[in-house]
Protein backbone atom coordinates (compact mmCIF):
# COMPACT_ATOMS: atom_id res chain seq x y z
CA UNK A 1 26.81 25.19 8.18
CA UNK A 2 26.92 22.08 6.34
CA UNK A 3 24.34 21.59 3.83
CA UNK A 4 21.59 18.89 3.97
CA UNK A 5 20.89 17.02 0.76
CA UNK A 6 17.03 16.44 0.53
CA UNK A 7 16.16 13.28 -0.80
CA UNK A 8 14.32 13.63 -4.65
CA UNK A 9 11.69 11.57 -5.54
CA UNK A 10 9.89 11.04 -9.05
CA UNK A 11 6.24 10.49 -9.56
CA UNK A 12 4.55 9.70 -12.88
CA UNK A 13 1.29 10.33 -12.92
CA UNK A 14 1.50 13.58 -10.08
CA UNK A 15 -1.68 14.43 -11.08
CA UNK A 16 -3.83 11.68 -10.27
CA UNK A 17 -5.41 10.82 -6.38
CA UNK A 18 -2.05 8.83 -5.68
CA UNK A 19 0.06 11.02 -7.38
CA UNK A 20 -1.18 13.90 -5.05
CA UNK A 21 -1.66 12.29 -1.91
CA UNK A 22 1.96 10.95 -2.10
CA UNK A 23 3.55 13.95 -2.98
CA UNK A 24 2.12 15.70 -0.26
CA UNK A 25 3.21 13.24 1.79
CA UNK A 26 6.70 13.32 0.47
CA UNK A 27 7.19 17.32 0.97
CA UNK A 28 6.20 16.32 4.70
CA UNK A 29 9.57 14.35 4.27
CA UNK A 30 11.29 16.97 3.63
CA UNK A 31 12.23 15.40 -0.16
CA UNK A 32 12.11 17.43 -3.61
CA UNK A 33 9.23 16.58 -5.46
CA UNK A 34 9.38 16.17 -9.30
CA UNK A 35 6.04 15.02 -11.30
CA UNK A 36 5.65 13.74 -14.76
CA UNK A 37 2.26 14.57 -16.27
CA UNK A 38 0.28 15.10 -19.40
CA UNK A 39 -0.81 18.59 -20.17
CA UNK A 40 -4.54 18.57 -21.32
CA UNK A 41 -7.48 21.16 -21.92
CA UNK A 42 -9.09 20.71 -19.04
CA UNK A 43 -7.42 21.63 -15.62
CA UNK A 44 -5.57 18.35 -14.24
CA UNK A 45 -3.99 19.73 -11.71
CA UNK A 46 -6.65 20.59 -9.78
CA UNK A 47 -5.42 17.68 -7.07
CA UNK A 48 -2.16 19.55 -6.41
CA UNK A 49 -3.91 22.46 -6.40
CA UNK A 50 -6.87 21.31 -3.70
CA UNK A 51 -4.00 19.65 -1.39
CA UNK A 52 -2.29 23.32 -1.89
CA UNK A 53 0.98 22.16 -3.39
CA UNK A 54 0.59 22.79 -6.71
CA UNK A 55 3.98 25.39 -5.91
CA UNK A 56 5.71 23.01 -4.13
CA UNK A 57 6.59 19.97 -6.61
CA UNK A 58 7.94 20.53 -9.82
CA UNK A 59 5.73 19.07 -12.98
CA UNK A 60 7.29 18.46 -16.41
CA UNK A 61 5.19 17.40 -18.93
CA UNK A 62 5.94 14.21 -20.32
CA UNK A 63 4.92 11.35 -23.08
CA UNK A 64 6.03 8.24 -21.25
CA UNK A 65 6.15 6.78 -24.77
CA UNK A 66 8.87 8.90 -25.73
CA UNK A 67 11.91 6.76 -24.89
CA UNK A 68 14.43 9.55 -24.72
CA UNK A 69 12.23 12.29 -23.06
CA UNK A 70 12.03 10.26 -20.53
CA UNK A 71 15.55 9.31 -20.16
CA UNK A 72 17.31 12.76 -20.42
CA UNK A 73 14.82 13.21 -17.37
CA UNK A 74 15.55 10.75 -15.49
CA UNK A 75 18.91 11.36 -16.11
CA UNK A 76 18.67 14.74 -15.59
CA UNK A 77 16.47 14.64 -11.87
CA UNK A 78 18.48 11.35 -10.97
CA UNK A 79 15.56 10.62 -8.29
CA UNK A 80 16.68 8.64 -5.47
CA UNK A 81 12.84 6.84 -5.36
CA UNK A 82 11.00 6.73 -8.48
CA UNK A 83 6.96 6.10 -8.15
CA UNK A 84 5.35 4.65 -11.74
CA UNK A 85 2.12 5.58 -10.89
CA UNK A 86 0.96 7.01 -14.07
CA UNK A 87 -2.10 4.50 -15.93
CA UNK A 88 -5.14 4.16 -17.77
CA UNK A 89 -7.01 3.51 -14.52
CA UNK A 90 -10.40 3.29 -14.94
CA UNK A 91 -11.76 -0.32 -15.81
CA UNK A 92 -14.47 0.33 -17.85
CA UNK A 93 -12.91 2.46 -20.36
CA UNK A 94 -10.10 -0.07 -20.70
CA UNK A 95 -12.77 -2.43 -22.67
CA UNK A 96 -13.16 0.70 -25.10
CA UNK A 97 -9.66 1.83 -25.29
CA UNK A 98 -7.45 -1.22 -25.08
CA UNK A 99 -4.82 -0.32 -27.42
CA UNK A 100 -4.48 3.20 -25.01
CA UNK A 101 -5.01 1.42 -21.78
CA UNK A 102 -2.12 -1.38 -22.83
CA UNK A 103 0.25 2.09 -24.03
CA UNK A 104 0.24 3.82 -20.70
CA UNK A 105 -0.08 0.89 -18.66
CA UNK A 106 2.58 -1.25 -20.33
CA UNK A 107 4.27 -0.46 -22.50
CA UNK A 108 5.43 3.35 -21.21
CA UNK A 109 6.95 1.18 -18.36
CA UNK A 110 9.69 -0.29 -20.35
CA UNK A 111 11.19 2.76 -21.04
CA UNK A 112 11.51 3.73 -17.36
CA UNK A 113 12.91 0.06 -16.66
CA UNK A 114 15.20 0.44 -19.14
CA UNK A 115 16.75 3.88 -18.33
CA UNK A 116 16.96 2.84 -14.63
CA UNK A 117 18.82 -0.37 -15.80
CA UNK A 118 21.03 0.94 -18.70
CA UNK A 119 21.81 4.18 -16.81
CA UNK A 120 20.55 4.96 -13.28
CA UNK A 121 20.58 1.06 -11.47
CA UNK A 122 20.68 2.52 -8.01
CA UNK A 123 17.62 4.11 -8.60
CA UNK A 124 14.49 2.65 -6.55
CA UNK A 125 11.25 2.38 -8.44
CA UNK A 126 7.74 1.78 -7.12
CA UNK A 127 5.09 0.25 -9.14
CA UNK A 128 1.40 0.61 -9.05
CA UNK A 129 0.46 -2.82 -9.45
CA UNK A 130 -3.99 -3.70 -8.61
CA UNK A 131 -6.03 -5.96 -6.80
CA UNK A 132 -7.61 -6.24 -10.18
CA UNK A 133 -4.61 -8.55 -11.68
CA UNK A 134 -6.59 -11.24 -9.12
CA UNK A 135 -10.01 -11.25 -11.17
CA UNK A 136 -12.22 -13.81 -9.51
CA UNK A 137 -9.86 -16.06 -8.73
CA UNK A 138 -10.73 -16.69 -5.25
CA UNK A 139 -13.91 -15.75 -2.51
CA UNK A 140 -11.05 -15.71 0.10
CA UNK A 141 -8.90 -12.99 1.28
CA UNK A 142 -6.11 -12.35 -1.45
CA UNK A 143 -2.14 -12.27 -0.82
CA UNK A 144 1.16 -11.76 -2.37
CA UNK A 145 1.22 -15.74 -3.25
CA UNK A 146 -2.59 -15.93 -4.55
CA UNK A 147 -3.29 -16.74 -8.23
CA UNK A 148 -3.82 -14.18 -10.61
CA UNK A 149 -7.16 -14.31 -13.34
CA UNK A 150 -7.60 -11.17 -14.89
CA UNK A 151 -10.82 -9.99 -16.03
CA UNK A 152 -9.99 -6.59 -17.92
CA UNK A 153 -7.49 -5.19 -20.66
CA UNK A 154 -6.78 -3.04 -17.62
CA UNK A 155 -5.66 -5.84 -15.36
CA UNK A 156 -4.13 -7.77 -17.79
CA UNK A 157 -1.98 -4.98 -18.75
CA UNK A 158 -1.49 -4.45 -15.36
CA UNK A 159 -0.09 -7.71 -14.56
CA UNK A 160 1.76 -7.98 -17.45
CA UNK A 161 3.33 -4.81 -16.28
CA UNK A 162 3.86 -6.26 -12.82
CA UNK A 163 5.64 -9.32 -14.03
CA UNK A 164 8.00 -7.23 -15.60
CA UNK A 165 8.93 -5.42 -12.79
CA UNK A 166 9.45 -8.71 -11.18
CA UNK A 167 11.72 -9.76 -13.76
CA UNK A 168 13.37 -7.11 -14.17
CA UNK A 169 13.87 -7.23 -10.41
CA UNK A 170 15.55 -10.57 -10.15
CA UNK A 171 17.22 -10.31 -13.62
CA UNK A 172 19.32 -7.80 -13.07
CA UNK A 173 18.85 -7.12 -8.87
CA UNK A 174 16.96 -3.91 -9.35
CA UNK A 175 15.47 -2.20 -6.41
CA UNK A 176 12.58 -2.65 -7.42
CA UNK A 177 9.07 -2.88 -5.05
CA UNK A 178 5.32 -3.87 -6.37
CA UNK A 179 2.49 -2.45 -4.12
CA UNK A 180 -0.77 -4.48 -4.98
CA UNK A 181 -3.16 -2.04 -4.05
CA UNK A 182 -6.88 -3.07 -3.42
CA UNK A 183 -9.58 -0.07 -3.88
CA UNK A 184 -8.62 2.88 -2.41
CA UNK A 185 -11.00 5.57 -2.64
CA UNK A 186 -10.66 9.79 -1.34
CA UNK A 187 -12.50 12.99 -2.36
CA UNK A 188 -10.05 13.79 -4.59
CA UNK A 189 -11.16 9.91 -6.92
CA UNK A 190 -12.21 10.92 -10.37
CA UNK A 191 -15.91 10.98 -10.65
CA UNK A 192 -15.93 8.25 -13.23
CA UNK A 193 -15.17 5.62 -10.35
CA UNK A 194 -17.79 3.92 -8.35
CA UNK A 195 -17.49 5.61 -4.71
CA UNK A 196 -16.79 9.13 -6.35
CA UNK A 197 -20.02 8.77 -8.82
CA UNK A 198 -22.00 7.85 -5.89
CA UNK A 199 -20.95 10.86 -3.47
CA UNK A 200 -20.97 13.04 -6.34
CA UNK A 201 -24.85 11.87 -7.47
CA UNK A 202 -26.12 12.08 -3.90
CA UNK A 203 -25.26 15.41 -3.38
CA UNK A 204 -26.90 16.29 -6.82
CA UNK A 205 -30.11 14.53 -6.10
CA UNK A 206 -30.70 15.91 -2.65
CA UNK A 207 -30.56 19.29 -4.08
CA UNK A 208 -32.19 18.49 -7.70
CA UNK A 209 -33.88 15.50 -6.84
CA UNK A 210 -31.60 13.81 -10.30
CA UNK A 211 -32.03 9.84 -10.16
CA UNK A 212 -28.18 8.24 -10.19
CA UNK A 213 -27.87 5.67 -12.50
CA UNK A 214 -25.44 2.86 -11.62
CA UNK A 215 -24.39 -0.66 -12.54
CA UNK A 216 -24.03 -3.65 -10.31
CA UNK A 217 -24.44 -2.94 -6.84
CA UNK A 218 -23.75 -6.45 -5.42
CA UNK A 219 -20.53 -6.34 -6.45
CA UNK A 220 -17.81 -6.32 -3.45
CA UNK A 221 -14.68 -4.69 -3.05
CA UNK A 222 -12.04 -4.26 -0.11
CA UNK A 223 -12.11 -0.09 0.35
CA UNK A 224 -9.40 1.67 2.09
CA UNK A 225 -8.31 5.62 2.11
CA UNK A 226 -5.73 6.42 -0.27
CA UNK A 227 -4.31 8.74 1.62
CA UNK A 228 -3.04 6.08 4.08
CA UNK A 229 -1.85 3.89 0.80
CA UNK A 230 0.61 6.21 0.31
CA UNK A 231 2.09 6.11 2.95
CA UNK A 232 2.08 2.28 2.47
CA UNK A 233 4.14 3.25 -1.24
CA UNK A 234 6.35 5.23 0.75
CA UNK A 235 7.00 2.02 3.38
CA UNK A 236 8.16 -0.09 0.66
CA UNK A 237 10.40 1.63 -0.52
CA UNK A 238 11.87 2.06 2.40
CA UNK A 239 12.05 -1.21 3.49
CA UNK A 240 15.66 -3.36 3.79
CA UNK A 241 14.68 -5.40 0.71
CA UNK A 242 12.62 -5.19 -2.11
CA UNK A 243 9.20 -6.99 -2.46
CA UNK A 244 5.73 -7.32 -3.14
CA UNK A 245 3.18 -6.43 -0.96
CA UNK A 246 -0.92 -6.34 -0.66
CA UNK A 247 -2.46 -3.28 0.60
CA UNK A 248 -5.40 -3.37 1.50
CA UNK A 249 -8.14 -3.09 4.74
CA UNK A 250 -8.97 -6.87 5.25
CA UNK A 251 -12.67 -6.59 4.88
CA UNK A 252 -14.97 -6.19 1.64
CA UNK A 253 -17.87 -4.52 1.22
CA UNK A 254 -20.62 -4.08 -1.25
CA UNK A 255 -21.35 -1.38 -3.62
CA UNK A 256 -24.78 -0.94 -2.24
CA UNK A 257 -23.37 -1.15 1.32
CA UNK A 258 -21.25 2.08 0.63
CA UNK A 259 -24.50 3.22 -0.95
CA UNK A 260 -26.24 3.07 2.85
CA UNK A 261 -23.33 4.31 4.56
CA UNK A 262 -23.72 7.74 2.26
CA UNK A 263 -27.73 7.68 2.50
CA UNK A 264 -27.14 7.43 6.29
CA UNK A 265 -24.71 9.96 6.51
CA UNK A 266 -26.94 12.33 4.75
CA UNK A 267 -30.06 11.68 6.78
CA UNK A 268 -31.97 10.06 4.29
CA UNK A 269 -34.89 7.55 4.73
CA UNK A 270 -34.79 5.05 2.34
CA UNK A 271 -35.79 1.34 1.30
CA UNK A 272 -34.05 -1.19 -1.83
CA UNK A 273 -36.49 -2.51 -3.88
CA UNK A 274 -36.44 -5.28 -7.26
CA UNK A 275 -33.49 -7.48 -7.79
CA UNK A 276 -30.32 -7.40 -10.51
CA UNK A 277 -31.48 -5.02 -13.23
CA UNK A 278 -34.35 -4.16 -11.75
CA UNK A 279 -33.24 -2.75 -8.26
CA UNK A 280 -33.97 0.41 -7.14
CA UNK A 281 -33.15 2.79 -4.14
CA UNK A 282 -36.27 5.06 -3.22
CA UNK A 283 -36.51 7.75 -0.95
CA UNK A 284 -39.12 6.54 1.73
CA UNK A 285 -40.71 9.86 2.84
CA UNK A 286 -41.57 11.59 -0.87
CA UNK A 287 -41.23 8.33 -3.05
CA UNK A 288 -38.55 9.89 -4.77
CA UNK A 289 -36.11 7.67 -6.92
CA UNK A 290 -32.56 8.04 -5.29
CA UNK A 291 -30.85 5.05 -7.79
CA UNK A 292 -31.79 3.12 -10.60
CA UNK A 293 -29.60 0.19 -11.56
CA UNK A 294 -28.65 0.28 -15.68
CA UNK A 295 -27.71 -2.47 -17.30
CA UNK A 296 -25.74 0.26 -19.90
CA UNK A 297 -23.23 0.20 -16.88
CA UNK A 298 -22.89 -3.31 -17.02
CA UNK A 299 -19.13 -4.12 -17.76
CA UNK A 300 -18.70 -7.31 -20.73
CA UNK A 301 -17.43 -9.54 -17.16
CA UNK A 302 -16.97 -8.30 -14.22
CA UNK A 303 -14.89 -8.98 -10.84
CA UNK A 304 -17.85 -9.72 -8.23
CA UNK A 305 -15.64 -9.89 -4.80
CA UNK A 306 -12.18 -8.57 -3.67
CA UNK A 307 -10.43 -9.10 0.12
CA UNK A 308 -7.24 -8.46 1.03
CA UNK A 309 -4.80 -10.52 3.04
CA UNK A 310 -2.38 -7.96 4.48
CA UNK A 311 -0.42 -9.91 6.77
CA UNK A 312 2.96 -9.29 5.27
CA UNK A 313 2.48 -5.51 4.96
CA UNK A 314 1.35 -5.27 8.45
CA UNK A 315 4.64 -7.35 9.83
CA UNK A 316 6.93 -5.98 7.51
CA UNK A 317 6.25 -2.68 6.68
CA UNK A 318 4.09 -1.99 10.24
CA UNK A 319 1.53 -0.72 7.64
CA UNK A 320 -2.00 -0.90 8.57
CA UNK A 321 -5.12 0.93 8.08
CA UNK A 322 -6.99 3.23 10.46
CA UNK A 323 -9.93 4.23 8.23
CA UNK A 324 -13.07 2.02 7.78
CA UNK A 325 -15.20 2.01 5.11
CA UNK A 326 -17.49 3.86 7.09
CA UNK A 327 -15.74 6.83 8.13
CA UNK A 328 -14.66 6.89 4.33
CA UNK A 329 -18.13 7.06 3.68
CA UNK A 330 -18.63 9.84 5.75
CA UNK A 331 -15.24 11.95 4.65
CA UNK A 332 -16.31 11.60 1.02
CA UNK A 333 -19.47 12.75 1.44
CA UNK A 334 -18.82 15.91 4.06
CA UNK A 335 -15.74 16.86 1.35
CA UNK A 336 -18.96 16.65 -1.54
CA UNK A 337 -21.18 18.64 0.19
CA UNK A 338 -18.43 21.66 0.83
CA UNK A 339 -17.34 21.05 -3.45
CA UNK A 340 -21.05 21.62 -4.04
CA UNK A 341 -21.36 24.97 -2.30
CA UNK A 342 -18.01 26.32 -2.85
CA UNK A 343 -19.29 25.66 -6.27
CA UNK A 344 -22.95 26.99 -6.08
C-alpha cells in the first residue's frame, strides 16, 4: 500500500489562542503539527491541553532570537506551511515593554525570512499581521488598500514586520501571505485582553460580588471568533497566489456593548450611569457595583474605532464569518461559568 505523505506545518507561537485553534484545525487536515514555544514557570500549554491535543503536535522550545536554532529547525522539520504567529500581543504592555514587544514582534521575524530565503524558498509562510497597524486612520470600514497610522509600539512593530514580509515577498517571489486580522476573541483569550477580563470579572462578581475595574468602554472594535480566523490563516495559504487579506466580521461594536451582551446573558438587571471616567455599571436590584471605569487603565493614546472591509477575503478565499458578536458573547461566558466550577 502506497504511503501517504501528510502535509507538515510550523506554528510559532503554538501556545497562544491562534496557535491552538489552528493546530487543531490542522490535525483535522490530516497534517503533522510542529510548534515553536517558550518554556516558562507557569503552565502555557494549557490551550493545547483544553482543546485536548497537547499529544498530538510536537512542541520544541525555541528563542526566535536565536538565528541558528531556528534554522537547523526549520531545516530540520522542512514545513510545507509555516504560520509566524508568535508576538508580544497585548497592547498595553507594549507601552511598558517596547524594547521586548519590538524583539518578538520584529525582529525574531528576520531570522525566519531569512532561513526560508537562504535555504528553504519553497516554503510558505503566514504572518500575523493586526487591525491595529490601521490606528485611527479612518471611521470607515478598513481594507487591504486603507492607510496605515499606528498608535502603539505594538502596531508599529507590527507593521514594520508586515512590510517586510511584503518585501520580502516581491523581492525575492516568496510565498509569502499577510492575514490582517481584526479582534478576534475565544475562551481560550488571555485574561489580560478586554473581552476575556470582562467574562472572567463577571463570573467573579456574581459569585463574590468583586467590582471589575476597566478602562474605556466607548471604545469600538470589529469582534469575530478566532476559531473561524483560523481557518481564514489556513485559506490563504492555500490560495493560487499569495496576498494580503482583512479578516474580519464587518461590523464594530463597543466595549460596553459586549459588556450588555454578557450582563444579559447572565440574567442580570442593570443600568450605566456617569460619563468618561466617571461611568459606572450597577446592578439594579441590590445596588451593587458591577464596573467601575479607571482611568489607571487608560492607555497613553488609544485606537477609538475599528471595521473591517472583508470583501476580498470573502471573494477570494470564500471566507466569511458565521459568529456574531453576540453569540460570542454568549460562548465566552457559558465556557467561564464551567472554568469557574471545574475550578471551585
Amino acid at each position: 500500500m502506497k504511503k501517504i505523505n501528510r502535509k507538515k506545518a510550523l506554528i510559532t507561537g503554538i501556545c497562544g489562542q491562534d496557535g491552538a485553534y489552528l493546530a487543531q484545525f490542522l490535525l483535522k487536515k490530516k497534517y503533522k503539527v510542529y510548534g515553536f514555544y517558550r518554556r516558562s514557570s507557569s503552565d502555557n500549554t494549557w490551550r493545547l491541553k483544553r482543546l485536548k491535543i497537547f499529544d498530538k503536535v510536537e512542541l520544541l522550545d525555541v528563542d526566535l532570537l536565536e538565528f541558528n536554532r531556528v534554522k537547523d529547525l526549520i531545516l530540520k522539520i522542512n514545513p510545507d506551511e509555516l504560520y509566524n504567529l508568535a508576538a508580544q500581543s497585548f497592547v498595553g504592555s507594549s507601552f511598558s515593554n517596547p524594547h521586548t514587544t519590538t524583539n518578538i514582534n520584529s525582529n525574531a521575524l528576520i531570522n525566519i525570512l531569512e532561513t526560508i530565503r537562504l535555504f528553504r524558498n519553497r516554503i510558505k509562510l503566514y504572518q500575523a499581521s493586526t487591525s491595529e497597524m490601521f490606528g485611527n486612520s479612518s471611521k470607515s470600514a478598513l481594507s487591504e488598500k486603507s492607510i496605515f497610522l499606528p498608535d502603539s509600539p505594538y502596531a508599529i512593530s507590527k507593521l514594520f514586520s508586515h512590510h517586510l514580509v511584503l518585501n520580502y515577498r516581491k523581492a525575492y517571489n516568496l510565498n509569502f501571505y499577510s492575514g490582517i486580522l481584526f479582534n478576534h476573541e475565544s475562551p481560550l483569550r488571555g485574561e489580560e485582553f478586554v473581552t476575556r477580563k470582562i467574562t472572567k470579572g463577571l463570573i467573579e462578581y456574581v459569585n463574590y460580588k468583586k467590582t471589575l475595574f476597566l478602562g474605556n468602554v466607548n471604545s469600538k472594535r470589529d469582534w469575530g471568533y478566532a476559531k473561524e480566523y483560523a481557518e481564514a490563516m489556513w485559506r490563504m495559504m492555500n490560495y493560487e497566489k499569495s496576498s494580503t487579506y482583512v479578516i474580519g466580521t464587518g461590523k464594530t461594536y463597543s466595549v460596553k456593548s459586549f459588556i450588555n451582551q454578557c450582563l444579559k446573558r447572565l440574567k442580570i438587571d442593570y443600568i450605566w450611569k456617569g460619563k468618561g471616567i466617571n461611568t459606572t455599571c450597577i446592578n439594579k436590584t441590590d445596588g451593587s457595583i458591577i464596573i467601575k471605569v479607571d482611568v489607571k487603565y487608560y492607555r497613553p493614546s488609544d485606537v477609538i474605532y475599528l471595521k473591517a472591509n472583508n470583501k476580498k477575503a470573502k471573494k477570494e478565499l470564500k471566507w466569511s464569518p458565521k459568529i456574531t458578536m453576540k453569540k460570542l458573547s454568549e460562548i465566552m461566558i457559558d465556557s467561564e461559568i464551567e472554568f469557574f466550577k471545574f475550578n471551585n
